[in-house]
N, C-alpha and C. Protein backbone atom coordinates (compact mmCIF):
# COMPACT_ATOMS: atom_id res chain seq x y z
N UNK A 1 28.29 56.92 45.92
CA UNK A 1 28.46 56.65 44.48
C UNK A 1 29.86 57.08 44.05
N UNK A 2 30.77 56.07 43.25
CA UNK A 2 31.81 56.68 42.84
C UNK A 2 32.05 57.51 41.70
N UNK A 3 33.31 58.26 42.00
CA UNK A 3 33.20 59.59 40.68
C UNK A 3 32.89 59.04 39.01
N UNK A 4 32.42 59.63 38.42
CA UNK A 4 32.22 59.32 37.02
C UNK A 4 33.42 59.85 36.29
N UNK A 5 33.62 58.52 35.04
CA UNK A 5 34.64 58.04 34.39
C UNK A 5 35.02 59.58 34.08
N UNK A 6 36.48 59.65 33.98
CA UNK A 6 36.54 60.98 33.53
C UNK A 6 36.86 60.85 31.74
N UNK A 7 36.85 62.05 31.01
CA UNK A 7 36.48 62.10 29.69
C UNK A 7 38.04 61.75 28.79
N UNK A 8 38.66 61.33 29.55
CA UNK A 8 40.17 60.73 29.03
C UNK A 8 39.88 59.67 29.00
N UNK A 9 39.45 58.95 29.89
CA UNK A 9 38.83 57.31 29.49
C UNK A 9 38.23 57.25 28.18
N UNK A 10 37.21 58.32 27.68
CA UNK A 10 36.67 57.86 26.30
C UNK A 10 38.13 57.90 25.27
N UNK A 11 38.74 58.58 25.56
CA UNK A 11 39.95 59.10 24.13
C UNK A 11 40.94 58.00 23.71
N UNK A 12 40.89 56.88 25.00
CA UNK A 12 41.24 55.75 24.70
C UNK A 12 41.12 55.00 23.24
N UNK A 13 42.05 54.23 22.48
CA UNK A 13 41.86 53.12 21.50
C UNK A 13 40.41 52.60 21.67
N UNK A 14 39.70 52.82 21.19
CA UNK A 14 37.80 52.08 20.58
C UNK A 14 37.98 50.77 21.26
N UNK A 15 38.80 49.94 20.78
CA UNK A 15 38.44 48.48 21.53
C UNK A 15 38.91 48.19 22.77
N UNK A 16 39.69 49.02 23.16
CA UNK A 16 40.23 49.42 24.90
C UNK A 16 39.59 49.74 25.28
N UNK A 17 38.74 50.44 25.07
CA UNK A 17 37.29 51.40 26.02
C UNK A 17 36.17 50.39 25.81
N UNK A 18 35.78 49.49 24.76
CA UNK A 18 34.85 48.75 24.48
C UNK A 18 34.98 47.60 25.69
N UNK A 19 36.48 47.15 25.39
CA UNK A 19 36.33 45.75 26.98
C UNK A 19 36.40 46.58 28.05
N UNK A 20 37.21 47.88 28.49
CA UNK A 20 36.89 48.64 29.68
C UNK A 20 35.68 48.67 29.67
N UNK A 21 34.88 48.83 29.06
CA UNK A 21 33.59 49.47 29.34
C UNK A 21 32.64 48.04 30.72
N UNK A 22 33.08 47.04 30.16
CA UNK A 22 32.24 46.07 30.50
C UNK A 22 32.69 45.68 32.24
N UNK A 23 31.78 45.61 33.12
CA UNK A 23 31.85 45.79 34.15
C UNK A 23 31.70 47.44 34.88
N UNK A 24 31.33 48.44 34.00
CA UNK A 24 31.38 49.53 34.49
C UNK A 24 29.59 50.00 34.71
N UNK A 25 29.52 51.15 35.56
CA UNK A 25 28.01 51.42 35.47
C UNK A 25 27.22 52.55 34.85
N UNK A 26 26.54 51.86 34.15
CA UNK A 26 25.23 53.21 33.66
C UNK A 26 24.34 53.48 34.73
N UNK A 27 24.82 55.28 34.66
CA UNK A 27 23.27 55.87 35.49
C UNK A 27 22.45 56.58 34.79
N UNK A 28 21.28 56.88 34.86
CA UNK A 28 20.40 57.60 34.37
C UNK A 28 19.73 58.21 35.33
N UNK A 29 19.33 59.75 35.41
CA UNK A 29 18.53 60.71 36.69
C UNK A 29 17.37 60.60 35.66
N UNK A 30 16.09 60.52 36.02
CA UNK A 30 15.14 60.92 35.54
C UNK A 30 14.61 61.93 37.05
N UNK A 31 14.39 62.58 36.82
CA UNK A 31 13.51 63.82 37.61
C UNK A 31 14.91 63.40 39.07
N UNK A 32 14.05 63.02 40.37
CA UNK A 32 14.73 62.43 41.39
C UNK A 32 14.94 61.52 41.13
N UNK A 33 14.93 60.46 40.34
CA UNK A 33 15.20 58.78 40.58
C UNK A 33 16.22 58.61 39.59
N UNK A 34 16.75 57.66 39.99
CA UNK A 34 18.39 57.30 39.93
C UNK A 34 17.63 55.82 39.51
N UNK A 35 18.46 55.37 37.69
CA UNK A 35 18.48 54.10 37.42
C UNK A 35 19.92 53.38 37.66
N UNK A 36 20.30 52.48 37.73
CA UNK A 36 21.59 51.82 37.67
C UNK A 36 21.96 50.37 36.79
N UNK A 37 22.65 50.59 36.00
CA UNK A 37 23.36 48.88 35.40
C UNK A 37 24.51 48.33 35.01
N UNK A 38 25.31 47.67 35.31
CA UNK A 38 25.87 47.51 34.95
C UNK A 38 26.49 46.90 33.61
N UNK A 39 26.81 47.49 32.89
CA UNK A 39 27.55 46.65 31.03
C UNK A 39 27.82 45.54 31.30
N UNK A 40 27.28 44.35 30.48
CA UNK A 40 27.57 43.01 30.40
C UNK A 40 28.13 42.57 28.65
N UNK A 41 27.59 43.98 28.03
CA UNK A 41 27.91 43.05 25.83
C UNK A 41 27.91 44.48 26.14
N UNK A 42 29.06 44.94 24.84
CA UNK A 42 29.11 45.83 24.16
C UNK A 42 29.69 45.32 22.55
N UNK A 43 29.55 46.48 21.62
CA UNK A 43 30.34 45.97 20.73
C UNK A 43 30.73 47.48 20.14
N UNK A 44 32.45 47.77 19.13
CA UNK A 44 32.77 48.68 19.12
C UNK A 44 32.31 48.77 17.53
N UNK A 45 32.82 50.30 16.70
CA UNK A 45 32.57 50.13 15.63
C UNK A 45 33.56 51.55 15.05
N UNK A 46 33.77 51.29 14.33
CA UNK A 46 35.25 51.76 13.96
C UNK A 46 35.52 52.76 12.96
N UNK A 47 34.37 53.91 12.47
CA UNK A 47 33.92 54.77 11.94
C UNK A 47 34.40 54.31 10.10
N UNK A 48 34.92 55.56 9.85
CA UNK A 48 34.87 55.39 8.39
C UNK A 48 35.27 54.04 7.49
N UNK A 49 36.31 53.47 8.48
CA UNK A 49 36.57 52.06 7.73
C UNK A 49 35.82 51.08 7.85
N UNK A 50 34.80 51.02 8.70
CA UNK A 50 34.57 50.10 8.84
C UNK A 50 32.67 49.77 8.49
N UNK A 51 32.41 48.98 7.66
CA UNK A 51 31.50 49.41 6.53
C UNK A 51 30.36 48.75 7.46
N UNK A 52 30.53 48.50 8.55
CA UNK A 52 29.23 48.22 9.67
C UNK A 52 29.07 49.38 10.44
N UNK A 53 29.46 50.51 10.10
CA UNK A 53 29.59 52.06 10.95
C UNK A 53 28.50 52.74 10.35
N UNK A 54 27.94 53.91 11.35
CA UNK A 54 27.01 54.57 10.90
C UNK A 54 27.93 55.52 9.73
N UNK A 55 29.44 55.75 10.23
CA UNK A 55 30.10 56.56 9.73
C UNK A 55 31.07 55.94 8.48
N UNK A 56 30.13 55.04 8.17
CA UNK A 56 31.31 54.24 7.24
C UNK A 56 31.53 55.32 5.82
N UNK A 57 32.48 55.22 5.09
CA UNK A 57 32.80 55.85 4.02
C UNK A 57 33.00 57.51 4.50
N UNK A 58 32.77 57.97 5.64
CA UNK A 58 33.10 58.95 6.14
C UNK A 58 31.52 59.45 6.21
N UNK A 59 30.91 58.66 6.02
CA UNK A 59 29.30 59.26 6.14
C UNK A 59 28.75 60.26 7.33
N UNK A 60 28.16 61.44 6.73
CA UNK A 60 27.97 62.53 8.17
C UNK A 60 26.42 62.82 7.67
N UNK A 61 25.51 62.58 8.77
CA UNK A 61 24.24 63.48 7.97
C UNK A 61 23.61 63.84 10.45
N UNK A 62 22.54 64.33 9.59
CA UNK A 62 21.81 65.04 11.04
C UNK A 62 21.92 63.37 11.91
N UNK A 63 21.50 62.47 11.75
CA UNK A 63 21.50 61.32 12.41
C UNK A 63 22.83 60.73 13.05
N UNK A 64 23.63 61.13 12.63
CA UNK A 64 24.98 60.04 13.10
C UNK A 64 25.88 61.34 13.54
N UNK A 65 25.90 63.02 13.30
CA UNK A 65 26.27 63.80 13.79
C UNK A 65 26.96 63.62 15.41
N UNK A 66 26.22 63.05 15.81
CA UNK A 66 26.52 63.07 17.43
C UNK A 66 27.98 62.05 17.75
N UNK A 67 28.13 61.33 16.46
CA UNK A 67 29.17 60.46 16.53
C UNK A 67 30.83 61.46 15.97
N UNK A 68 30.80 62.02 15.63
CA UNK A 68 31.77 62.81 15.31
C UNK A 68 32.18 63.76 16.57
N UNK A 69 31.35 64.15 17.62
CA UNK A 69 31.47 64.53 18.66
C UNK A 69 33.08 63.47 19.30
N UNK A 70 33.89 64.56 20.43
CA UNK A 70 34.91 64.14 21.13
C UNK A 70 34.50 62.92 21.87
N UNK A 71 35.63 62.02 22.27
CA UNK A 71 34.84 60.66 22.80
C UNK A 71 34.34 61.12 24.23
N UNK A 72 32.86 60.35 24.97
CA UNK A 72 32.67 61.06 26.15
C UNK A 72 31.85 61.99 25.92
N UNK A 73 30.81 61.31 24.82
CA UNK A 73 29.42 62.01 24.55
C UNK A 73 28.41 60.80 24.56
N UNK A 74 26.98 61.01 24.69
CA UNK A 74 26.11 59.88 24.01
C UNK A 74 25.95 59.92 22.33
N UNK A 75 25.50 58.31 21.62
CA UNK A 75 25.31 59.08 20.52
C UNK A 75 24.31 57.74 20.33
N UNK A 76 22.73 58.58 20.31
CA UNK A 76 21.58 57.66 20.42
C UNK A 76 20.69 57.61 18.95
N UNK A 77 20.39 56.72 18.47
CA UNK A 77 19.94 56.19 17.05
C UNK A 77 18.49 55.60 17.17
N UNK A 78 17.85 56.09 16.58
CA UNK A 78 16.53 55.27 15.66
C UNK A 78 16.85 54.37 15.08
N UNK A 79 16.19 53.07 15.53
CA UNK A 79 16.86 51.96 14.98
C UNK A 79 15.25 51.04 14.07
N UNK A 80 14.65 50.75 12.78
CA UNK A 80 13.93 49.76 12.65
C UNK A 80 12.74 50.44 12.93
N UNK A 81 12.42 51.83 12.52
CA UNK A 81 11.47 52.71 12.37
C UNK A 81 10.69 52.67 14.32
N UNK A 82 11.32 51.56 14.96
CA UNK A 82 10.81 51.76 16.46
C UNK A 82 11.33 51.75 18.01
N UNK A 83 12.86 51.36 18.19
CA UNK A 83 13.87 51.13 18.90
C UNK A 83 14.91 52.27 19.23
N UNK A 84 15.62 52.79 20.48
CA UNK A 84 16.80 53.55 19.99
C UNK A 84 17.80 52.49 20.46
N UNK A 85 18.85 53.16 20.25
CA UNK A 85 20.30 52.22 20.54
C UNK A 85 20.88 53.42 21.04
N UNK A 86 21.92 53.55 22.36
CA UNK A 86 22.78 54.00 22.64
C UNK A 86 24.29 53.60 22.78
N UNK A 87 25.06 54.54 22.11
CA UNK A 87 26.42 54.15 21.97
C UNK A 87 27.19 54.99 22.77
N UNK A 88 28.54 54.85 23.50
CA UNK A 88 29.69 55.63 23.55
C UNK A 88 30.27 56.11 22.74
N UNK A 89 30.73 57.58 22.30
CA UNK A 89 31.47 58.17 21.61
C UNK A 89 33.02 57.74 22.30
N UNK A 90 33.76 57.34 21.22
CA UNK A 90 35.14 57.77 21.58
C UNK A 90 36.43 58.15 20.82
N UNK A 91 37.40 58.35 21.25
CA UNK A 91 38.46 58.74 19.91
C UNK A 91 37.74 60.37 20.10
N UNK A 92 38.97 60.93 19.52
CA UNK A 92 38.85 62.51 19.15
C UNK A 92 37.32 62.99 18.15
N UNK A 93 37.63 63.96 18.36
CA UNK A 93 36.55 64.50 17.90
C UNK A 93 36.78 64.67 15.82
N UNK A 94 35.77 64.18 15.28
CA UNK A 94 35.83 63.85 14.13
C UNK A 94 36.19 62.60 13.22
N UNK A 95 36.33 62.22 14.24
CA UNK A 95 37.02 60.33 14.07
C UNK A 95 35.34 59.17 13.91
N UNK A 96 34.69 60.01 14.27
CA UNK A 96 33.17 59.07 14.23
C UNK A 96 33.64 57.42 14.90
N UNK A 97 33.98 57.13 15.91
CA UNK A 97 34.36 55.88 16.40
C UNK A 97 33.27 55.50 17.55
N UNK A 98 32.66 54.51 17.78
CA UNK A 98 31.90 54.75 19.19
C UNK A 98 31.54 53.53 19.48
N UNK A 99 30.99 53.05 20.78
CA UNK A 99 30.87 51.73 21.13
C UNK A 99 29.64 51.35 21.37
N UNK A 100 28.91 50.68 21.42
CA UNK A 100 27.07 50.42 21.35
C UNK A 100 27.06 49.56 22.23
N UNK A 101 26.18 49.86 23.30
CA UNK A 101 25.40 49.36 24.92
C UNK A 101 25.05 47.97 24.62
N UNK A 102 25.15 47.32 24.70
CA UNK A 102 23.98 45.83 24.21
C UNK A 102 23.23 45.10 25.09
N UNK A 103 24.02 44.89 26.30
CA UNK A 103 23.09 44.77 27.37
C UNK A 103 23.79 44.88 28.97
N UNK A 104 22.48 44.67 29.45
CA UNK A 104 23.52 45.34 31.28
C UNK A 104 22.63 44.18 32.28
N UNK A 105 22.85 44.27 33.37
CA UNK A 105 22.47 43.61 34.87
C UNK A 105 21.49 45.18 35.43
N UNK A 106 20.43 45.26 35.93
CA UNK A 106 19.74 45.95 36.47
C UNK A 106 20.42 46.29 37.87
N UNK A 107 20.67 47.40 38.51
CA UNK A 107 20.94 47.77 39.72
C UNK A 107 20.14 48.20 40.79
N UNK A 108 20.02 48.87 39.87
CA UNK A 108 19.08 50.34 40.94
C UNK A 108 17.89 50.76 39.75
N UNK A 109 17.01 51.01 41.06
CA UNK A 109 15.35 51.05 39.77
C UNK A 109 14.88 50.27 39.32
N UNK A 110 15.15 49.41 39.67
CA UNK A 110 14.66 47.72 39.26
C UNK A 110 12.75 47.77 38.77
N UNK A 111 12.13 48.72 39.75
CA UNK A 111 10.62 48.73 39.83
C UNK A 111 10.28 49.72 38.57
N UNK A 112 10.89 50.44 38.31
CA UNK A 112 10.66 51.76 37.45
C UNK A 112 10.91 50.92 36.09
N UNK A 113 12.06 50.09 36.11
CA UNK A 113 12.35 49.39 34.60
C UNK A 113 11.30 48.36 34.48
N UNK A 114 11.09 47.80 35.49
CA UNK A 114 10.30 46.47 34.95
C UNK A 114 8.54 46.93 34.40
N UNK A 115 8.22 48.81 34.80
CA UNK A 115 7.33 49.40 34.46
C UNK A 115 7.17 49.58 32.47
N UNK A 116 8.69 50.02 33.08
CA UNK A 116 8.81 50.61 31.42
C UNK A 116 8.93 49.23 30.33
N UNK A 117 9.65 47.87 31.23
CA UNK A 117 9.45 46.95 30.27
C UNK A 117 8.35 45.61 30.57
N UNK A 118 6.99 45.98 30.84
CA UNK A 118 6.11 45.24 31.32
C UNK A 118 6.56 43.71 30.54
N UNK A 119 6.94 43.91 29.51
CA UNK A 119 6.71 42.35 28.55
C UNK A 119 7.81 41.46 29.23
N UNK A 120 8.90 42.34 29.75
CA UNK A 120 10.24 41.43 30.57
C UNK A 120 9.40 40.64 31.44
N UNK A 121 9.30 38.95 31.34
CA UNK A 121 9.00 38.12 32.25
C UNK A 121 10.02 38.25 33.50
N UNK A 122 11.34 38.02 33.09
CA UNK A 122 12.46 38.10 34.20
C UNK A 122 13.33 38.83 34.31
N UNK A 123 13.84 39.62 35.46
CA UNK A 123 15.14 40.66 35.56
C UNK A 123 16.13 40.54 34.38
N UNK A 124 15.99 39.10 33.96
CA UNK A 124 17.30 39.25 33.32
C UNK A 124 17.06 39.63 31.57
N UNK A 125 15.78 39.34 31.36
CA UNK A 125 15.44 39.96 30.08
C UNK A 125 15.15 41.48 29.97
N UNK A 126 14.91 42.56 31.19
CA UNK A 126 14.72 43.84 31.06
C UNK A 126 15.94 44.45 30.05
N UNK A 127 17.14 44.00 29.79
CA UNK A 127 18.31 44.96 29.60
C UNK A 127 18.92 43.82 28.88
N UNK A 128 18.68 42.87 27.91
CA UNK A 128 19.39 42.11 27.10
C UNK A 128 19.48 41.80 25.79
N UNK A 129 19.70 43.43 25.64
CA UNK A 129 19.18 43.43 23.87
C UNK A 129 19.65 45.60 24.02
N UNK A 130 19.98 46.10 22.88
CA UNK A 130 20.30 47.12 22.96
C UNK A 130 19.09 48.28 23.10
N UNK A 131 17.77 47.42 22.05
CA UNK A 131 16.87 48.63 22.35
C UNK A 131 16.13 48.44 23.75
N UNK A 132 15.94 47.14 24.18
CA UNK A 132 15.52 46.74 25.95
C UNK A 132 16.52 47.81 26.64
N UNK A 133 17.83 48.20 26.83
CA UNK A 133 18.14 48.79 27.49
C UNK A 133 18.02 50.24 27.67
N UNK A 134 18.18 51.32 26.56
CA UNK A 134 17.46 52.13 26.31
C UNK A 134 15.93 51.81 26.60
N UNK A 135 14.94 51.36 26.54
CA UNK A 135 13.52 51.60 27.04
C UNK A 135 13.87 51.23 28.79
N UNK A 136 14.56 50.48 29.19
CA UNK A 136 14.49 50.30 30.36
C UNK A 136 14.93 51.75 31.58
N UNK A 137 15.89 52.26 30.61
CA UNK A 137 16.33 53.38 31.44
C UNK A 137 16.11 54.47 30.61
N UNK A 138 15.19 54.74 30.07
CA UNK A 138 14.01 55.99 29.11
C UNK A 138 15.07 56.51 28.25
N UNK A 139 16.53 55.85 27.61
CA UNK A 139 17.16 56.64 26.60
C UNK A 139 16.38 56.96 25.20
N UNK A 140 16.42 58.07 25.02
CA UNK A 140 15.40 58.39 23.39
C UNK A 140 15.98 59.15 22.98
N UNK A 141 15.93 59.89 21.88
CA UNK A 141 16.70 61.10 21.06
C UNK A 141 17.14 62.18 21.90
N UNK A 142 16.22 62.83 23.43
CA UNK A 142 16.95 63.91 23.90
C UNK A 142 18.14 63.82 24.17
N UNK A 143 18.97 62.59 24.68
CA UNK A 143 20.19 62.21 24.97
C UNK A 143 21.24 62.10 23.90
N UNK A 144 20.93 62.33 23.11
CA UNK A 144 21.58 62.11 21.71
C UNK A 144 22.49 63.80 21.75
N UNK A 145 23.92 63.34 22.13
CA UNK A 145 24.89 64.50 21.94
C UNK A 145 25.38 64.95 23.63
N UNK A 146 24.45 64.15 24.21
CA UNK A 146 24.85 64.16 25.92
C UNK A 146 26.12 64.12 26.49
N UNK A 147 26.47 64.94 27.06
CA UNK A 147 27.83 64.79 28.02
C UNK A 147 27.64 63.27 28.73
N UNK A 148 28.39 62.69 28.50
CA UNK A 148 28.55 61.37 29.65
C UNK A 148 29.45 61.94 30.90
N UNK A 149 29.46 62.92 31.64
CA UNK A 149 29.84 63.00 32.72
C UNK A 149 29.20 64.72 33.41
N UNK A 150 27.14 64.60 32.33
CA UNK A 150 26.50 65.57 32.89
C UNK A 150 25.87 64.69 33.64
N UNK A 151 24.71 65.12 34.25
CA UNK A 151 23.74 64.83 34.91
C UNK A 151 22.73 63.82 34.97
N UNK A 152 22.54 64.36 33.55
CA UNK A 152 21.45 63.27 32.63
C UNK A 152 21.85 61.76 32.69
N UNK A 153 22.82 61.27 32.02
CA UNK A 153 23.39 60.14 31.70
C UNK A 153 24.90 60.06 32.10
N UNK A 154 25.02 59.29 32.75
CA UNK A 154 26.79 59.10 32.90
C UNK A 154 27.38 57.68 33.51
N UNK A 155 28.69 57.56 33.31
CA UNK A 155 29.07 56.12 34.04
C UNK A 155 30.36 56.26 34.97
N UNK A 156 30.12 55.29 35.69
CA UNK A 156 31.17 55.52 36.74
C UNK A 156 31.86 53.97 36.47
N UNK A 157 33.01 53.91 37.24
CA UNK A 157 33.90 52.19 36.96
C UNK A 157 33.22 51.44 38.14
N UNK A 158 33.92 50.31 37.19
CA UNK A 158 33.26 49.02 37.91
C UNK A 158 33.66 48.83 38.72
N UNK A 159 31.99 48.40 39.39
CA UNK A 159 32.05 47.87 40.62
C UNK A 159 32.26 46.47 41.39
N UNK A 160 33.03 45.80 40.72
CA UNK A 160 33.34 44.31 40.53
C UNK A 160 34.41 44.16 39.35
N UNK A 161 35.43 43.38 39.78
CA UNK A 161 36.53 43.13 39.14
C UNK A 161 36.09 42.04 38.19
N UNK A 162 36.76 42.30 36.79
CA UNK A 162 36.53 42.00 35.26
C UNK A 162 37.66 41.60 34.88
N UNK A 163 38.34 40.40 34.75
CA UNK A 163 39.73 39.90 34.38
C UNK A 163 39.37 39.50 32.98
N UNK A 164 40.83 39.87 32.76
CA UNK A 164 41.10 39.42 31.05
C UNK A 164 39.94 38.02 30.36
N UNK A 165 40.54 37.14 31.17
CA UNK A 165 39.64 35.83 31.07
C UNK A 165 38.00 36.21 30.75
N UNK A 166 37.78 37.00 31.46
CA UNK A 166 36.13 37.01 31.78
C UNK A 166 35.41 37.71 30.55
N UNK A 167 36.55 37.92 29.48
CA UNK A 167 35.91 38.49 28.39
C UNK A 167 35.88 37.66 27.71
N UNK A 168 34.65 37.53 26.88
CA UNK A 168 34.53 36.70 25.69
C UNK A 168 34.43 37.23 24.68
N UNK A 169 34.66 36.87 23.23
CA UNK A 169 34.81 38.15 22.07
C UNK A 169 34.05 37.42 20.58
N UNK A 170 33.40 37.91 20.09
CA UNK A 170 32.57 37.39 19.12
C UNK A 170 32.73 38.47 17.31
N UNK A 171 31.79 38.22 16.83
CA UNK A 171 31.64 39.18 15.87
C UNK A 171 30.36 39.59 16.06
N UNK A 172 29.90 40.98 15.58
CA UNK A 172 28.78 41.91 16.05
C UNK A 172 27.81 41.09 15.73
N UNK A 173 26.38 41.27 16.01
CA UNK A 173 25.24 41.07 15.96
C UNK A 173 24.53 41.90 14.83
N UNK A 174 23.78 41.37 14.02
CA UNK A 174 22.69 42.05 13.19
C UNK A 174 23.31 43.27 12.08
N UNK A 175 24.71 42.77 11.47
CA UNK A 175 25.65 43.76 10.95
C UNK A 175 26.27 42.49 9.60
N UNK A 176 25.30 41.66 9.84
CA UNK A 176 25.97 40.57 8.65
C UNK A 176 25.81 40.46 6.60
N UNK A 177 25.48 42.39 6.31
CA UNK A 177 25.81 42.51 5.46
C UNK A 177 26.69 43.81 4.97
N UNK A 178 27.73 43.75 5.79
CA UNK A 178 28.74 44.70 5.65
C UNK A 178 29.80 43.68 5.29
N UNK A 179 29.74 43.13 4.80
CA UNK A 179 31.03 43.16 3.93
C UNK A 179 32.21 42.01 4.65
N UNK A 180 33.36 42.35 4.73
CA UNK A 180 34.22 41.65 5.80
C UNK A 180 33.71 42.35 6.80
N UNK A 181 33.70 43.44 6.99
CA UNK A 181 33.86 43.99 8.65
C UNK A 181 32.58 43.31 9.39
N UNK A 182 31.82 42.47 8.72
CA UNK A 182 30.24 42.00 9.25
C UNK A 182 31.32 40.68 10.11
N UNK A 183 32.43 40.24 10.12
CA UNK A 183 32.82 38.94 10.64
C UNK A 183 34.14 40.24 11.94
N UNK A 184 34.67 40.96 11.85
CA UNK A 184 35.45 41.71 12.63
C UNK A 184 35.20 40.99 14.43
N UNK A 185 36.18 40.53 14.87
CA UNK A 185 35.94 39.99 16.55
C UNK A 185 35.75 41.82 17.24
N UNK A 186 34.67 42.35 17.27
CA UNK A 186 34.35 43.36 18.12
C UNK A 186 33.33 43.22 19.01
N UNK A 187 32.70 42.41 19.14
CA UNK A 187 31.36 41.88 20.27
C UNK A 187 32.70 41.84 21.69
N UNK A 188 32.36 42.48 22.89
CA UNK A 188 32.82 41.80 23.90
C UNK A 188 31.49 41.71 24.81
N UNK A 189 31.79 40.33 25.67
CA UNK A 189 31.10 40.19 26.64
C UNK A 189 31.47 39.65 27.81
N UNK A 190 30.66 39.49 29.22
CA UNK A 190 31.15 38.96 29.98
C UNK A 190 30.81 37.27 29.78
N UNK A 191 31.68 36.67 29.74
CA UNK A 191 31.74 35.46 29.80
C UNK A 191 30.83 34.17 30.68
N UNK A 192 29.78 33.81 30.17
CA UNK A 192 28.83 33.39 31.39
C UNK A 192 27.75 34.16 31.95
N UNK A 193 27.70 35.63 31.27
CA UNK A 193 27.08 36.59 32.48
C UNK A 193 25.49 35.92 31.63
N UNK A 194 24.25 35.84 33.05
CA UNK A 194 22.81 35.62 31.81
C UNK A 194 22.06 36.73 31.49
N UNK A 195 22.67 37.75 31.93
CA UNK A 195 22.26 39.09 30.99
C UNK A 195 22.81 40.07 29.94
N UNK A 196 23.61 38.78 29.58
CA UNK A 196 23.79 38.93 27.92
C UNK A 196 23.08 38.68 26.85
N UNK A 197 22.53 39.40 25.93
CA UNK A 197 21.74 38.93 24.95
C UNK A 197 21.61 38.07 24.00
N UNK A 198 20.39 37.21 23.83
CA UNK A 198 20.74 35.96 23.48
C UNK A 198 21.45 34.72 24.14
């Protein structure tokens, strides 16, 4: 397994780390077992300015706390009274900037996810949607404030080369009453990949 990203990668510019991100891998340890996926959609979000942020207007309460954390933390959300969402923290600490998982390619654990997501007819629906990916690899509130380069949760670089081209760039998903920033090109994805959502 290669070394995990080191925590200068998060401190990167938000939308530099958002297309880095894609092609890179999520692990998760549960007890002994090792999940694996690789990022196919992410999308970034740009803290206080940007009025699709948990942190928009400079907003801080117990829930979005974990986003003010240095970049190169988890920062995991209750989403729709039943879903979580996991994001990348990045940018310095107090900047509330962070990037949100949206969907991945299954690696490793393939049997353990398709447990946790019985309703997935096919591999490629286990992890194509932000709260599918979190249930697939058991992210829930304990992870919320997590070192991304402890134990628990962490990512290492990609394992397959990701050219400029291969990104495709959209405006976010399910953020279409914020204002202008609801149209902002921050969706990246891999271009073609079918475990992208939607």
């Amino acid at each position: 397994m290669t070394a995990k990203l080191p925590r200068s990668f998060y401190l990167q510019d938000t939308v530099t780390v958002a297309r880095s991100l894609l092609g890179c891998v999520l692990w998760r340890r549960i007890g002994r077992e090792l999940l694996a996926a690789r990022l196919v959609e992410v999308e970034a979000y740009l803290g206080a300015n940007d009025s699709a942020s948990h942190a928009r207007r400079g907003l801080r309460s117990a829930r979005n706390e974990s986003m003010y954390l240095e970049g190169g933390h988890a920062y995991v959300y209750f989403t729709y009274g039943m879903h979580w969402c996991l994001n990348v923290v990045t940018a310095e600490g107090d900047i509330a900037e962070a990037v949100l998982l949206r969907a991945a390619e299954p690696l490793r654990g393939i049997e353990t996810m398709r447990e946790r997501r019985s309703k997935a007819k096919r591999d490629r629906d286990l992890m194509n949607g932000p709260a599918k990916l979190c249930s697939a690899m058991a992210v829930g509130k304990s992870l919320d404030g997590e070192p991304l380069d402890g134990n628990a949760l962490w990512l290492t670089a990609r394992d397959q080369a990701v050219n400029e081209d291969d990104i495709a760039v959209s405006h976010r998903i399910g953020v279409e009453n914020s204002g202008e920033s609801a149209h902002w090109p921050l969706r990246f994805f891999i271009r073609g990949n079918p475990y992208v959502s939607r």
